[in-house]
PDB file of N, CA and C in Angstrom:
ATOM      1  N   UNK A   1     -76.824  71.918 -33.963  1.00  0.00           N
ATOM      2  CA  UNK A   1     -77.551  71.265 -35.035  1.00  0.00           C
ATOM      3  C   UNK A   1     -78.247  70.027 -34.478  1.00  0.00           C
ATOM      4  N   UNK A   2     -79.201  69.778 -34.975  1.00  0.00           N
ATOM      5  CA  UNK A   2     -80.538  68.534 -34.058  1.00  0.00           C
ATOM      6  C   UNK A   2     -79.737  68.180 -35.105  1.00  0.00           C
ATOM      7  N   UNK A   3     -79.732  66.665 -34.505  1.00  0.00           N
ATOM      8  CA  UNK A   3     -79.455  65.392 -35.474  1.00  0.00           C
ATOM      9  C   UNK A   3     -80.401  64.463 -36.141  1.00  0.00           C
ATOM     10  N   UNK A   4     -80.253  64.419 -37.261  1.00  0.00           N
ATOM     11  CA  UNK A   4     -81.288  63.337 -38.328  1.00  0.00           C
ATOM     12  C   UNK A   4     -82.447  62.624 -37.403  1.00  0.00           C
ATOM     13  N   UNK A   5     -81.970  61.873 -36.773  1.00  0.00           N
ATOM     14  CA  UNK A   5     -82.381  60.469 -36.013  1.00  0.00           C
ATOM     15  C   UNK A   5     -83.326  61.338 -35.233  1.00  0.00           C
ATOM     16  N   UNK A   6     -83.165  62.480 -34.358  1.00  0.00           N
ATOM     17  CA  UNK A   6     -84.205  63.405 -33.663  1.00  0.00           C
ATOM     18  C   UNK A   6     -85.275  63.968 -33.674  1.00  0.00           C
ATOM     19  N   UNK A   7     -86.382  63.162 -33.929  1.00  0.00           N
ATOM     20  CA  UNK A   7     -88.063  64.089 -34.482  1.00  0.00           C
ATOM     21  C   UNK A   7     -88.200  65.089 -33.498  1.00  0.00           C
ATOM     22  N   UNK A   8     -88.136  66.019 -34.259  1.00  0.00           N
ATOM     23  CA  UNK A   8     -88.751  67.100 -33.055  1.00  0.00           C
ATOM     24  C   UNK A   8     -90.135  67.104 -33.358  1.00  0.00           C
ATOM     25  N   UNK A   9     -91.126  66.721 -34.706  1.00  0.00           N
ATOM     26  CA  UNK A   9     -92.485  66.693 -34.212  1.00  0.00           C
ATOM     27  C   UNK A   9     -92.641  65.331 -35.120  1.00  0.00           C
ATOM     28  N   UNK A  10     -93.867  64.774 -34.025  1.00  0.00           N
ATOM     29  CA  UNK A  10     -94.318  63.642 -34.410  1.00  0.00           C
ATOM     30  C   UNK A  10     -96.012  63.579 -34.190  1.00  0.00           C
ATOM     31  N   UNK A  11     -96.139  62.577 -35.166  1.00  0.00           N
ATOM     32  CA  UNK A  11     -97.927  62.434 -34.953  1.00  0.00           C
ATOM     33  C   UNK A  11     -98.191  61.878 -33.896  1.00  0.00           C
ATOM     34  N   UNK A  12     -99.304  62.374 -33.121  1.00  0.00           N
ATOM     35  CA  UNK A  12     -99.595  61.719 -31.612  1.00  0.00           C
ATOM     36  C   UNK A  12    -100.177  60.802 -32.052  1.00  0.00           C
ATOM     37  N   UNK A  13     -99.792  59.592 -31.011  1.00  0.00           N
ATOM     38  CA  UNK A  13    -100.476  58.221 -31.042  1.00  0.00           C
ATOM     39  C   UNK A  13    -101.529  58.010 -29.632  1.00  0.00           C
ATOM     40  N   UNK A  14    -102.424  57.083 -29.405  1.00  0.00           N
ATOM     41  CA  UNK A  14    -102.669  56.972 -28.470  1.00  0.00           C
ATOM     42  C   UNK A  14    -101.977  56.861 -26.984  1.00  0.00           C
ATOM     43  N   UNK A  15    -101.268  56.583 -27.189  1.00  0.00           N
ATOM     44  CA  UNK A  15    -100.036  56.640 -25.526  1.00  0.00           C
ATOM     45  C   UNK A  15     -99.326  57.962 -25.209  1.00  0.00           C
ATOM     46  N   UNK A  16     -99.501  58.729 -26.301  1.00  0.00           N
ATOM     47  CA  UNK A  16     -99.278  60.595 -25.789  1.00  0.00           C
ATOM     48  C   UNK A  16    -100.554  61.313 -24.947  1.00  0.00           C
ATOM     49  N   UNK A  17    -101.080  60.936 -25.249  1.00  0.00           N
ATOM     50  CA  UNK A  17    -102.457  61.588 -25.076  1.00  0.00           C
ATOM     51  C   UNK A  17    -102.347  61.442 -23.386  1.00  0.00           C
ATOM     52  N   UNK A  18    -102.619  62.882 -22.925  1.00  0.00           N
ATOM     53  CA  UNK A  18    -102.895  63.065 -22.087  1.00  0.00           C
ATOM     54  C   UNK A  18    -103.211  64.643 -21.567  1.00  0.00           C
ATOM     55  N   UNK A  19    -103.829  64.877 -20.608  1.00  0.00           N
ATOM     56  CA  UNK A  19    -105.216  65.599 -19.811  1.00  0.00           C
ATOM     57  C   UNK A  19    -103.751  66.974 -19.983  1.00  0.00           C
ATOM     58  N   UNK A  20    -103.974  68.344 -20.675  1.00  0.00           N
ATOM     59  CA  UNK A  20    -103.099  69.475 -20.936  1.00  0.00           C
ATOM     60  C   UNK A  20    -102.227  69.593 -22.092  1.00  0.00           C
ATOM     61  N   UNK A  21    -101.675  67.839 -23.142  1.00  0.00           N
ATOM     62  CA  UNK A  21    -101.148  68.429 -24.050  1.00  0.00           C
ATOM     63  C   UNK A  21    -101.837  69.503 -25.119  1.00  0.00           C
ATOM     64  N   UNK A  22    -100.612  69.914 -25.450  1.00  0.00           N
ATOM     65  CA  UNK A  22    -101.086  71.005 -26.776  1.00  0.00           C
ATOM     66  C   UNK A  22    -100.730  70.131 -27.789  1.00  0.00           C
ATOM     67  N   UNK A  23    -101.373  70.121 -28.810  1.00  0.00           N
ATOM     68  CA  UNK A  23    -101.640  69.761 -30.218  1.00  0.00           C
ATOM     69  C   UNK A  23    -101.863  70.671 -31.311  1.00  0.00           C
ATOM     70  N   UNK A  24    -100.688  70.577 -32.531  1.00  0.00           N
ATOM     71  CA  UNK A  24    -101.635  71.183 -33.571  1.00  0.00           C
ATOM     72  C   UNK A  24    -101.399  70.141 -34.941  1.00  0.00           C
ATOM     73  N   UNK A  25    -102.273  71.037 -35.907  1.00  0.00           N
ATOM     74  CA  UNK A  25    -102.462  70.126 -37.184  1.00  0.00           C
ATOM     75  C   UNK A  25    -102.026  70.973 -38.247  1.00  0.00           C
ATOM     76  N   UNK A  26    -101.751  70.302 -39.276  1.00  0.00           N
ATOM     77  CA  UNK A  26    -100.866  70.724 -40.741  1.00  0.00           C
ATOM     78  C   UNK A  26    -101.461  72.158 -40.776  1.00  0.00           C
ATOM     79  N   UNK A  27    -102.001  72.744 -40.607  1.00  0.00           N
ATOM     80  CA  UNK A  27    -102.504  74.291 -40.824  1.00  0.00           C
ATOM     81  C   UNK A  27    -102.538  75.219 -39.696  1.00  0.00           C
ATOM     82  N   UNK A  28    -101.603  74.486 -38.363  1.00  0.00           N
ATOM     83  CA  UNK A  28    -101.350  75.087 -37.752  1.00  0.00           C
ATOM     84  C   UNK A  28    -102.036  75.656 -36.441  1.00  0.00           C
ATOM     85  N   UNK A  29    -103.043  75.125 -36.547  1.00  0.00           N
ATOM     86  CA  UNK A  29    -104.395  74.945 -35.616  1.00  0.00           C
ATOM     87  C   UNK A  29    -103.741  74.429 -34.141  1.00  0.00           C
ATOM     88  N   UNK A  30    -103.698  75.001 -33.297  1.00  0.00           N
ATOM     89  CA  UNK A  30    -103.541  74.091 -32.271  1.00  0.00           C
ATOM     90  C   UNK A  30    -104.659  74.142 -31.143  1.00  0.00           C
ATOM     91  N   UNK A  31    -104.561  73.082 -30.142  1.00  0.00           N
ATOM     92  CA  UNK A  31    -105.428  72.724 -29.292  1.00  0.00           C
ATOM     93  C   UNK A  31    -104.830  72.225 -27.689  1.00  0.00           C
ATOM     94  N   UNK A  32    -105.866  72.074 -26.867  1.00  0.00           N
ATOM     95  CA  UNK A  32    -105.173  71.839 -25.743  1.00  0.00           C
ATOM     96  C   UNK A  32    -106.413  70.795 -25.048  1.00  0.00           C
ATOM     97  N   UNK A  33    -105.775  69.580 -24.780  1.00  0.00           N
ATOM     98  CA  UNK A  33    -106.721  68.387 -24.409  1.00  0.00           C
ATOM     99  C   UNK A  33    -106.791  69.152 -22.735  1.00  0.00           C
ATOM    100  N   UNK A  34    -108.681  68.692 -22.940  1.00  0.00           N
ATOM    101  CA  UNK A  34    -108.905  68.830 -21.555  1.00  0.00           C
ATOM    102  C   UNK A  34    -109.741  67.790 -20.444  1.00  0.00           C
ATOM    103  N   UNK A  35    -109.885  66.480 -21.686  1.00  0.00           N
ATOM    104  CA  UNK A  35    -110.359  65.545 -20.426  1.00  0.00           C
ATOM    105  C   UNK A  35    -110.187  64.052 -21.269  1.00  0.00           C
ATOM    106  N   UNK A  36    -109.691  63.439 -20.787  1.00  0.00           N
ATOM    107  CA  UNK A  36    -109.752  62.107 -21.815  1.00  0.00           C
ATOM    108  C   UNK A  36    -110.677  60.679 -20.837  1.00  0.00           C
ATOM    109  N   UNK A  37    -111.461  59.985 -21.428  1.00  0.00           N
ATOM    110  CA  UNK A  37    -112.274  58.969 -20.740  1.00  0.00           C
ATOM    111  C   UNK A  37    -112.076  58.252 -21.716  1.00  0.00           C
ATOM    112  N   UNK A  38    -110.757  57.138 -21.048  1.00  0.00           N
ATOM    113  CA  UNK A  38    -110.282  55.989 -21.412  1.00  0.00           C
ATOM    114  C   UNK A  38    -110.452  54.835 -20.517  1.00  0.00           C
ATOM    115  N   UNK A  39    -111.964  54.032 -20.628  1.00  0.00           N
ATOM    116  CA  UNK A  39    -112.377  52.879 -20.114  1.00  0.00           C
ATOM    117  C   UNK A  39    -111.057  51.669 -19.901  1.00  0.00           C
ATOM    118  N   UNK A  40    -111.188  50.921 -18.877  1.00  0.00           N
ATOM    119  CA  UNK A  40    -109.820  50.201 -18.140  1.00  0.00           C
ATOM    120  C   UNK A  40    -109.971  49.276 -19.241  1.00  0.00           C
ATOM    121  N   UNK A  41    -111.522  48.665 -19.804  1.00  0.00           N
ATOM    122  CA  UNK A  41    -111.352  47.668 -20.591  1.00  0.00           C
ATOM    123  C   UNK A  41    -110.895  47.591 -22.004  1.00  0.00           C
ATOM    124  N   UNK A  42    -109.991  48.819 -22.203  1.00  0.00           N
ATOM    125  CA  UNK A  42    -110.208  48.838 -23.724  1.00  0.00           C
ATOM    126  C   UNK A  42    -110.957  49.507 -24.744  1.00  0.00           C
ATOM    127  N   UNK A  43    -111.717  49.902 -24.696  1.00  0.00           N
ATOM    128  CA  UNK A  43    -112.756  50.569 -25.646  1.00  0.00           C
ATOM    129  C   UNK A  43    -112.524  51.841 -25.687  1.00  0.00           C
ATOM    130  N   UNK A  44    -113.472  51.874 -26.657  1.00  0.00           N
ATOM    131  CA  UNK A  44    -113.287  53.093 -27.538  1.00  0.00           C
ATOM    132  C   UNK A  44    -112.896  54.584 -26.852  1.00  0.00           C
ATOM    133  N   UNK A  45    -113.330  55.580 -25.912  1.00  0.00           N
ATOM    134  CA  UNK A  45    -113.101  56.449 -25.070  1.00  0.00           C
ATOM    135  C   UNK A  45    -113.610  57.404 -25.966  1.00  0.00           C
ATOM    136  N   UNK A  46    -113.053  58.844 -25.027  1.00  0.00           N
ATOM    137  CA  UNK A  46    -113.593  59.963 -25.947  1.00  0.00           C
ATOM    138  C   UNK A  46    -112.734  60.888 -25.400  1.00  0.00           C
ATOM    139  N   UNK A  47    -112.210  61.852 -26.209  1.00  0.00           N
ATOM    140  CA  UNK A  47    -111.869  62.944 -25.961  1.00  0.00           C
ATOM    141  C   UNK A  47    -112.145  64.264 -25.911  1.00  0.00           C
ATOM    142  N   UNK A  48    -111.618  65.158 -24.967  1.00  0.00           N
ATOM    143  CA  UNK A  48    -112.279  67.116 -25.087  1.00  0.00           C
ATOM    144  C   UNK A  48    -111.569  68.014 -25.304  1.00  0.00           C
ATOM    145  N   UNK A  49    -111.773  68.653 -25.708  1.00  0.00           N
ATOM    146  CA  UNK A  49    -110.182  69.624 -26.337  1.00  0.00           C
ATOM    147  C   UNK A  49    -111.234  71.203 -26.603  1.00  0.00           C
ATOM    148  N   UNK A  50    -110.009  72.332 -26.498  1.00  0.00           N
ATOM    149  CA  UNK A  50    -110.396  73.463 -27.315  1.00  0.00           C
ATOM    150  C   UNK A  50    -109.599  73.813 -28.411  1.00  0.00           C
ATOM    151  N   UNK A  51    -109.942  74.715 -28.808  1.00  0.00           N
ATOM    152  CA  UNK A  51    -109.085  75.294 -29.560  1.00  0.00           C
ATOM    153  C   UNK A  51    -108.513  76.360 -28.962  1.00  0.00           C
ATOM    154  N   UNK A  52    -107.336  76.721 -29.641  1.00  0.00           N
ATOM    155  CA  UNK A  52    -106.560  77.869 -28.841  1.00  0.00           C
ATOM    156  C   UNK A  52    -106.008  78.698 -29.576  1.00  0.00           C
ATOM    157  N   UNK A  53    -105.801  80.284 -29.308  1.00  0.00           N
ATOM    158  CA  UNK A  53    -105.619  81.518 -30.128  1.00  0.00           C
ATOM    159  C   UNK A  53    -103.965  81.168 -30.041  1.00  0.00           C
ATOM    160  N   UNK A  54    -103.622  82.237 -30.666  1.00  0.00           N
ATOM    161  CA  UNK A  54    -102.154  82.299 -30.664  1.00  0.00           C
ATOM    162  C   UNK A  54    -101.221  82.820 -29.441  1.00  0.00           C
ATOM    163  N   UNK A  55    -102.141  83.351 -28.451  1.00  0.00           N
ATOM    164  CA  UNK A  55    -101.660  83.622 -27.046  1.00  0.00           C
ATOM    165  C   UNK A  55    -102.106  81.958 -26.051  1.00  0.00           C
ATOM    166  N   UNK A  56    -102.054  80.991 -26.761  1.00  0.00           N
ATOM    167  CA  UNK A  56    -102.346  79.741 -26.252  1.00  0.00           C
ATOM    168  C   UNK A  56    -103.587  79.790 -25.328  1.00  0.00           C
ATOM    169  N   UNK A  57    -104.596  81.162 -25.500  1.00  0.00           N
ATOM    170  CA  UNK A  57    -105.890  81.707 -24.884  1.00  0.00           C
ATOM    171  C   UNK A  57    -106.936  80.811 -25.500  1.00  0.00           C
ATOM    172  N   UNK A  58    -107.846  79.776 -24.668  1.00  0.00           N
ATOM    173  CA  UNK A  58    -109.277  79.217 -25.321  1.00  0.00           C
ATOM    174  C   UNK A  58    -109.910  80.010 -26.471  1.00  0.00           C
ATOM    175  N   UNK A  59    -110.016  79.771 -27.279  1.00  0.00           N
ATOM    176  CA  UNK A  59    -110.514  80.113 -28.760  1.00  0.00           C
ATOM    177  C   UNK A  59    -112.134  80.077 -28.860  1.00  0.00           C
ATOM    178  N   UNK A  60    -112.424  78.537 -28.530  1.00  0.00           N
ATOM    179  CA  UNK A  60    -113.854  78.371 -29.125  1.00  0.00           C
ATOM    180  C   UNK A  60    -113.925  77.321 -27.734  1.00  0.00           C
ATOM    181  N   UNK A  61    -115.753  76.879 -28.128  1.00  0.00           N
ATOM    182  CA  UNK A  61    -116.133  76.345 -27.177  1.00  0.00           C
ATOM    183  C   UNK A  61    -116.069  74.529 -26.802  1.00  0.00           C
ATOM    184  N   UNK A  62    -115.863  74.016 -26.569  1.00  0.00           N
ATOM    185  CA  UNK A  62    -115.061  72.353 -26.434  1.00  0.00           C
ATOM    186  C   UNK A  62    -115.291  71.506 -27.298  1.00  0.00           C
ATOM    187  N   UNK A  63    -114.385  70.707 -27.476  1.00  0.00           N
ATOM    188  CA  UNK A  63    -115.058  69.812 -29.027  1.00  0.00           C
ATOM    189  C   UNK A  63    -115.333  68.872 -28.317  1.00  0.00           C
ATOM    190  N   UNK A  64    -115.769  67.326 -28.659  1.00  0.00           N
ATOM    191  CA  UNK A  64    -115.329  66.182 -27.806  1.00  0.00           C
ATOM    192  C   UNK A  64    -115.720  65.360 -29.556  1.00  0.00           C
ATOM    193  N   UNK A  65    -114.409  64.576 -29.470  1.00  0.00           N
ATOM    194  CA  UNK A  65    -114.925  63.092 -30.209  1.00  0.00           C
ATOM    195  C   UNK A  65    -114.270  61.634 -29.458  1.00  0.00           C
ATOM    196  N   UNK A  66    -115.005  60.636 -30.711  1.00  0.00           N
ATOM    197  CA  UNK A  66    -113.940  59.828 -29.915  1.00  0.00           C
ATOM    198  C   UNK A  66    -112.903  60.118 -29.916  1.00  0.00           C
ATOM    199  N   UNK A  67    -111.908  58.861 -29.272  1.00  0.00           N
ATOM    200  CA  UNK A  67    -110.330  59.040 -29.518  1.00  0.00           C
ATOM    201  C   UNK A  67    -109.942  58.332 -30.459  1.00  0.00           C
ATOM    202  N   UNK A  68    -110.532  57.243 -31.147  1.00  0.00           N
ATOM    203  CA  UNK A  68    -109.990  56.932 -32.476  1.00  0.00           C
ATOM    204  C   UNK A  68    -110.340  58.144 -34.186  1.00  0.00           C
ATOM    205  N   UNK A  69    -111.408  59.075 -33.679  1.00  0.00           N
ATOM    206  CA  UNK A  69    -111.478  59.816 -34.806  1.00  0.00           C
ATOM    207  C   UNK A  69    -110.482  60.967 -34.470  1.00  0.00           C
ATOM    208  N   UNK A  70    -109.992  61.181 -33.113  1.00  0.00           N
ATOM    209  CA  UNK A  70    -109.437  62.051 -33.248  1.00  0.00           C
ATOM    210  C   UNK A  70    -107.673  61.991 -33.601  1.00  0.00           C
ATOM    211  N   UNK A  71    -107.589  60.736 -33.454  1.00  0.00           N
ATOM    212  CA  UNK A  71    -106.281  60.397 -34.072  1.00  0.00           C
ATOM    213  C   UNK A  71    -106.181  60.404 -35.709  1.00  0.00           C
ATOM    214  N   UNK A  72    -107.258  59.863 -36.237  1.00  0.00           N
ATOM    215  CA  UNK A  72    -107.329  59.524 -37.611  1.00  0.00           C
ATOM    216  C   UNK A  72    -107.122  61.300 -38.150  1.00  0.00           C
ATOM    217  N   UNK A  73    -107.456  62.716 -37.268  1.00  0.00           N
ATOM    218  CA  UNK A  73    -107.606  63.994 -37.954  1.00  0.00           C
ATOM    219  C   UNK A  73    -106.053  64.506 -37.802  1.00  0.00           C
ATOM    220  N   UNK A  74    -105.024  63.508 -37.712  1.00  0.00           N
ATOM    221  CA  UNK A  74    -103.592  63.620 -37.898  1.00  0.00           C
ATOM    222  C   UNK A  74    -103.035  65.075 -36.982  1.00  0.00           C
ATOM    223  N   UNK A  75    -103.372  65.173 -35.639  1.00  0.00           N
ATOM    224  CA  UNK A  75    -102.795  65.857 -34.764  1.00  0.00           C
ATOM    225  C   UNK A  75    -101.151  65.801 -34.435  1.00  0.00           C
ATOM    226  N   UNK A  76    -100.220  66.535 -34.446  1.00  0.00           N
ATOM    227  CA  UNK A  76     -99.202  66.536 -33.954  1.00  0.00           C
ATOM    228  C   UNK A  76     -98.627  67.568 -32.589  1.00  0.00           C
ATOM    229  N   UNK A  77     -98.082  66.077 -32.070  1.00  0.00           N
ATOM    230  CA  UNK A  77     -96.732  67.376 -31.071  1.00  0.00           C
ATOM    231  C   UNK A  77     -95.445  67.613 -30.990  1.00  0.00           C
ATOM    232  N   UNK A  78     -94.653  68.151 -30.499  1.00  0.00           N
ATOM    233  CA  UNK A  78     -93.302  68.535 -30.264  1.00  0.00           C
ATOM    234  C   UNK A  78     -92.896  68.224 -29.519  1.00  0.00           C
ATOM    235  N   UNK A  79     -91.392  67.403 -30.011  1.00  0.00           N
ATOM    236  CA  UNK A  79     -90.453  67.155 -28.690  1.00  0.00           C
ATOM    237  C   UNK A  79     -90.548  68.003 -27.170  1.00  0.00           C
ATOM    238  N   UNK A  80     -90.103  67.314 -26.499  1.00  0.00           N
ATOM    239  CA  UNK A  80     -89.587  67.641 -25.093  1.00  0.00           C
ATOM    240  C   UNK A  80     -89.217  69.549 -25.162  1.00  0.00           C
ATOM    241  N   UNK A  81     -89.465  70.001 -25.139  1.00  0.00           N
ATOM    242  CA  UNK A  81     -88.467  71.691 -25.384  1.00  0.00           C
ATOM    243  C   UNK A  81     -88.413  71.959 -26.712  1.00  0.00           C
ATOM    244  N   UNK A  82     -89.355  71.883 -27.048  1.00  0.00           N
ATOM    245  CA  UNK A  82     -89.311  71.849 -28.955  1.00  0.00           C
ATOM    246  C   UNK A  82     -90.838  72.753 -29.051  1.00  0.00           C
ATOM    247  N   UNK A  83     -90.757  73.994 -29.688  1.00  0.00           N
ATOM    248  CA  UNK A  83     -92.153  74.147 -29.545  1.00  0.00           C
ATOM    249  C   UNK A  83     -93.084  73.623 -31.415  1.00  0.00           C
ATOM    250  N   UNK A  84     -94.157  74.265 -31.132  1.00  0.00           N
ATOM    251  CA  UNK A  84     -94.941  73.801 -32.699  1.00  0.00           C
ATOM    252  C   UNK A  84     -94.776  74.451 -33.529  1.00  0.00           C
TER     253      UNK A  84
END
């Protein structure tokens, strides 16, 4: 039994983010980041992602937004060994 205190999924924040996670969203959508350009100074950046079939196979063709809109579209991931 996972214990209370244990999220197995949580909303990604900016400090998850990185170049291969998988992501999905309340409908189950998932995605797989494929390039992140996060300037040293701070600013805004941007992210690239696809979408992905249910064989975790590229779906469609690359999105890119920033990285603050793409947080605001409430992406989540899964614990350590936890899948989505």
């Amino acid at each position: 039994m996972v214990p209370r205190s244990a999220a197995t999924v949580t909303k990604v924040t900016r400090q998850d983010l990185d170049v291969g996670l998988i992501c999905a969203d309340r409908d189950g959508n998932r995605i797989r980041i494929d390039r992140l350009d996060q300037p040293a100074d701070g600013g805004a950046g941007t992210i690239s992602y696809h979408f992905l079939n249910d064989e975790l196979r590229v779906q469609e063709g690359i999105q890119e937004r920033s990285i603050e809109q793409f947080l605001a579209e409430g992406w989540y991931i899964a614990a350590p060994g936890k899948a989505l």
